[in-house]
Protein backbone atom coordinates (compact mmCIF):
# COMPACT_ATOMS: atom_id res chain seq x y z
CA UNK A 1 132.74 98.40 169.18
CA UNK A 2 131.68 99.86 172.55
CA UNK A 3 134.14 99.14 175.21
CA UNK A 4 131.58 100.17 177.91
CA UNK A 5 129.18 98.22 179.69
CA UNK A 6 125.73 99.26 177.62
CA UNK A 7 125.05 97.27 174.61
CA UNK A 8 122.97 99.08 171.83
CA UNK A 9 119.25 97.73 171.19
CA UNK A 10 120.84 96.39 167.46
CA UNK A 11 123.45 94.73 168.80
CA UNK A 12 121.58 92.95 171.60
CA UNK A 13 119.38 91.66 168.67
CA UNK A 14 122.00 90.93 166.34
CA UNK A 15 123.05 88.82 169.00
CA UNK A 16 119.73 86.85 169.96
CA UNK A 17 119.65 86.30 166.21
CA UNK A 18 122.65 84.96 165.95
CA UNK A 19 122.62 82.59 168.40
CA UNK A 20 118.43 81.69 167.31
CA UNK A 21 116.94 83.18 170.41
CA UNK A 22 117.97 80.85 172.43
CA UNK A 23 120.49 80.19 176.13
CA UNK A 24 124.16 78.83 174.76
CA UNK A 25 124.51 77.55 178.29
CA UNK A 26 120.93 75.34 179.05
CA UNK A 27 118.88 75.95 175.96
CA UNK A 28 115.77 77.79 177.38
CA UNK A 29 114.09 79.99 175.34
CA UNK A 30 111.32 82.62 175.32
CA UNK A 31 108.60 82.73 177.03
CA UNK A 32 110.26 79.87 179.13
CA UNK A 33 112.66 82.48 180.33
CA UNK A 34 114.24 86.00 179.94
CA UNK A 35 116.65 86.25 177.54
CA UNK A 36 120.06 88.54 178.30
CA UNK A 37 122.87 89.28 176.56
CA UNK A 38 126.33 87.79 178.65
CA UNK A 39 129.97 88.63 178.02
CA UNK A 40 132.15 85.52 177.68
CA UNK A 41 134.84 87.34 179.18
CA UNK A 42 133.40 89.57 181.39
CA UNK A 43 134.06 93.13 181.55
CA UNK A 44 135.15 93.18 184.92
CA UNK A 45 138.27 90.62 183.48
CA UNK A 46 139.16 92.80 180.28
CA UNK A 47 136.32 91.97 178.20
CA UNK A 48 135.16 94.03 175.70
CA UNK A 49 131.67 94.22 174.11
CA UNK A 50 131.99 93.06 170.81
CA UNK A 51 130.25 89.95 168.87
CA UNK A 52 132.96 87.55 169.64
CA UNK A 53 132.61 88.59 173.22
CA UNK A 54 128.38 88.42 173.83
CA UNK A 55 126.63 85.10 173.77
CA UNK A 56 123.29 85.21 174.25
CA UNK A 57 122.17 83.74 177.70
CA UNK A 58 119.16 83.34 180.13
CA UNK A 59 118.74 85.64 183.33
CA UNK A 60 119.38 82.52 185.56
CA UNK A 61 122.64 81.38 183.50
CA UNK A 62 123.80 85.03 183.49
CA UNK A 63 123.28 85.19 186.96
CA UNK A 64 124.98 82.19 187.69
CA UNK A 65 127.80 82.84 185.87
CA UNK A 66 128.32 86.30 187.07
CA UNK A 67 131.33 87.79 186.54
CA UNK A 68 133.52 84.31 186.62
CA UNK A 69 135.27 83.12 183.24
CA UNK A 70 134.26 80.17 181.72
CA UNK A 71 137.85 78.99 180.76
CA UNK A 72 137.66 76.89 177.33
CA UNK A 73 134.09 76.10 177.57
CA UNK A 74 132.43 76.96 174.66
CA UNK A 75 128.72 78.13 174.55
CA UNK A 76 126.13 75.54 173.37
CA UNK A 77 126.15 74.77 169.69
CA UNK A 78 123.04 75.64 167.76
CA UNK A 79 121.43 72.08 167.03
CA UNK A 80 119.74 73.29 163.98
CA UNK A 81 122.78 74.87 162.31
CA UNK A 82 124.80 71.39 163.28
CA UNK A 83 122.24 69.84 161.95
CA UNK A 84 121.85 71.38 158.43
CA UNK A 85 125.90 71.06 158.13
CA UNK A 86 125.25 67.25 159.27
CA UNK A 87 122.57 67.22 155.87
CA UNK A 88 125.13 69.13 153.57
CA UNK A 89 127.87 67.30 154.32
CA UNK A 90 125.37 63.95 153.57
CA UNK A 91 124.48 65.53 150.19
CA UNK A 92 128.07 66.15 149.39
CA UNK A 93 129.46 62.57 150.16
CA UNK A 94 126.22 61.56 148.21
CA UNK A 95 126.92 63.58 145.22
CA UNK A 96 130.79 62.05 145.10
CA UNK A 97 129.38 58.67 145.44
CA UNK A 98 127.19 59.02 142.53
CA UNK A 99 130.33 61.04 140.57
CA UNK A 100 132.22 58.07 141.19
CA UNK A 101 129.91 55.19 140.30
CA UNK A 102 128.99 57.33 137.17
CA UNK A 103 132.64 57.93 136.34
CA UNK A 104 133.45 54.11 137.09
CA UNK A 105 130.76 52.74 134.94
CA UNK A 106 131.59 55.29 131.83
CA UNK A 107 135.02 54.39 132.32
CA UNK A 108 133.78 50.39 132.11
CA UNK A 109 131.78 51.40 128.55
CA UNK A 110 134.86 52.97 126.97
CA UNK A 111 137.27 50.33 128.01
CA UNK A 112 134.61 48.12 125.83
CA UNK A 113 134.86 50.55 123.40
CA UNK A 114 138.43 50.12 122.99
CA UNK A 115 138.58 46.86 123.23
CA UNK A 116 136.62 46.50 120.07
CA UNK A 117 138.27 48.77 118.35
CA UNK A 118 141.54 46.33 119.18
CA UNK A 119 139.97 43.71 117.59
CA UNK A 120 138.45 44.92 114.58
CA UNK A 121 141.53 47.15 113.88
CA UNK A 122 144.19 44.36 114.60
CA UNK A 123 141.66 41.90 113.29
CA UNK A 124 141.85 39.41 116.43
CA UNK A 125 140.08 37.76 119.38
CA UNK A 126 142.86 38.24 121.53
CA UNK A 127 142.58 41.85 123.14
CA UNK A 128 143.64 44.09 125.73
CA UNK A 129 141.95 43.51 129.65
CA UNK A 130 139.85 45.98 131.83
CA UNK A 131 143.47 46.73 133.69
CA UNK A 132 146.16 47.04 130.93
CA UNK A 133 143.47 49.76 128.96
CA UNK A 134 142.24 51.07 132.63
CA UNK A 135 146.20 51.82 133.17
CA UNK A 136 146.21 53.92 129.36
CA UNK A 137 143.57 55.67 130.32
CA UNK A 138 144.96 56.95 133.41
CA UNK A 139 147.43 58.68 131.04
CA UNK A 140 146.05 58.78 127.88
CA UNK A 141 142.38 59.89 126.44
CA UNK A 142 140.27 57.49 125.06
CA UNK A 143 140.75 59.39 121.76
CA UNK A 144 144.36 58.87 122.00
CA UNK A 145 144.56 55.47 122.39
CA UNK A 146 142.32 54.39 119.77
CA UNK A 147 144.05 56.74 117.36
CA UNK A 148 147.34 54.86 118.45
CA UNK A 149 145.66 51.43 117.67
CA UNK A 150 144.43 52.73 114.63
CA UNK A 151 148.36 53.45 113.30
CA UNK A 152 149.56 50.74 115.22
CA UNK A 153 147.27 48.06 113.65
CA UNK A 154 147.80 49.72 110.30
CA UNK A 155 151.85 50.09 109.80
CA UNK A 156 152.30 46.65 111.64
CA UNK A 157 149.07 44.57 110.59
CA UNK A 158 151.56 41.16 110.18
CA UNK A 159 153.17 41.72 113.57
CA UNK A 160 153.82 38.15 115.49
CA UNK A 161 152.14 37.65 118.33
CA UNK A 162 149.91 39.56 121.01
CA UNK A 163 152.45 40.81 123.29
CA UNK A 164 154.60 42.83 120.37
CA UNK A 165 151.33 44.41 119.17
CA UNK A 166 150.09 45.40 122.56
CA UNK A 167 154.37 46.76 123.22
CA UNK A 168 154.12 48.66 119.73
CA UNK A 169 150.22 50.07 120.24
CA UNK A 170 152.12 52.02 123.92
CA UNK A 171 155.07 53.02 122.02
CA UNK A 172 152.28 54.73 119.21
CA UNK A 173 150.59 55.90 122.40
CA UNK A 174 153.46 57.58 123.90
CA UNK A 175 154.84 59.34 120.62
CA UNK A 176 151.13 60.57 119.68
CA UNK A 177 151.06 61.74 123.39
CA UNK A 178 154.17 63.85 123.39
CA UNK A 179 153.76 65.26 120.12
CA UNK A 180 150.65 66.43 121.16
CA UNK A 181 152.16 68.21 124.48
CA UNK A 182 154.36 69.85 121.87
């Protein structure tokens, strides 16, 4: 960019664009007041004019300011822009909300899934809760598991008791799952 003091007609508008035509110090805009374009760092202090340098700025801020640095004082935010990121960011927690009830109640129909397939595979009333199958799932696929108490219920259909069929059903799980990583 330019390193002397005239800024070209493009840039200036570039500029005014950027920053939607408006003071990044008090806000005023046209026809309320003259528009100019400032350096942050003024050219008197090193400054050079380039687009991370200008800020577009009214004739009485400008003059006001003259040729003093601002320090760490950053030009006024655009109110529309923060504004618009306020809505996205809205939309975006809304979206994972919905992703998560959605994923939390399909989750809750194939747990029921699998729970009937429990009992009318291992023929009884006494089956697996939201939490133990929740806990396979967060390891296993829902194809998985019901293919392990598929074999399960079939090799060992007189197994004793609840506890040893839910023990062998995981141990089914876990071979079925490394074979299939092989």
């Amino acid at each position: 960019m330019e390193k002397g003091h005239s800024i070209s007609k493009r840039l200036r508008f570039e500029i005014f664009k950027r920053d939607g035509f408006t003071c990044q110090y008090c806000g005023q805009q046209p026809p309320d007041g003259v528009l100019e374009i400032d350096h942050i760092r003024p050219l008197s202090k090193g400054g050079e004019t380039e687009p991370l340098n200008l800020v577009t700025s009214c004739f009485d801020c400008n003059r006001g300011k003259a040729d003093r640095e601002l320090g760490k004082v950053r030009p006024r935010p655009d109110a529309d822009l923060e504004w618009l990121a306020t809505q996205q960011e809205i939309a975006e927690l809304r979206r994972y909300q919905e992703g998560r009830a959605a994923r939390d109640k399909l989750t809750k129909e194939i747990i029921a899934l699998l729970q009937e397939s429990w009992g009318v595979h291992w023929r009884t009333k006494e089956i697996p809760d939201e939490a133990e199958l929740a806990g396979w799932l967060s390891f296993a696929s829902p194809d998985l598991i019901e293919e392990a108490i598929i074999i399960a219920s079939r090799k060992w259909r007189s197994i004793g008791g609840y506890d040893r069929q839910l023990r062998y059903t995981a141990g089914v799980m876990h071979k079925l799952g490394r074979q299939q990583e092989e």
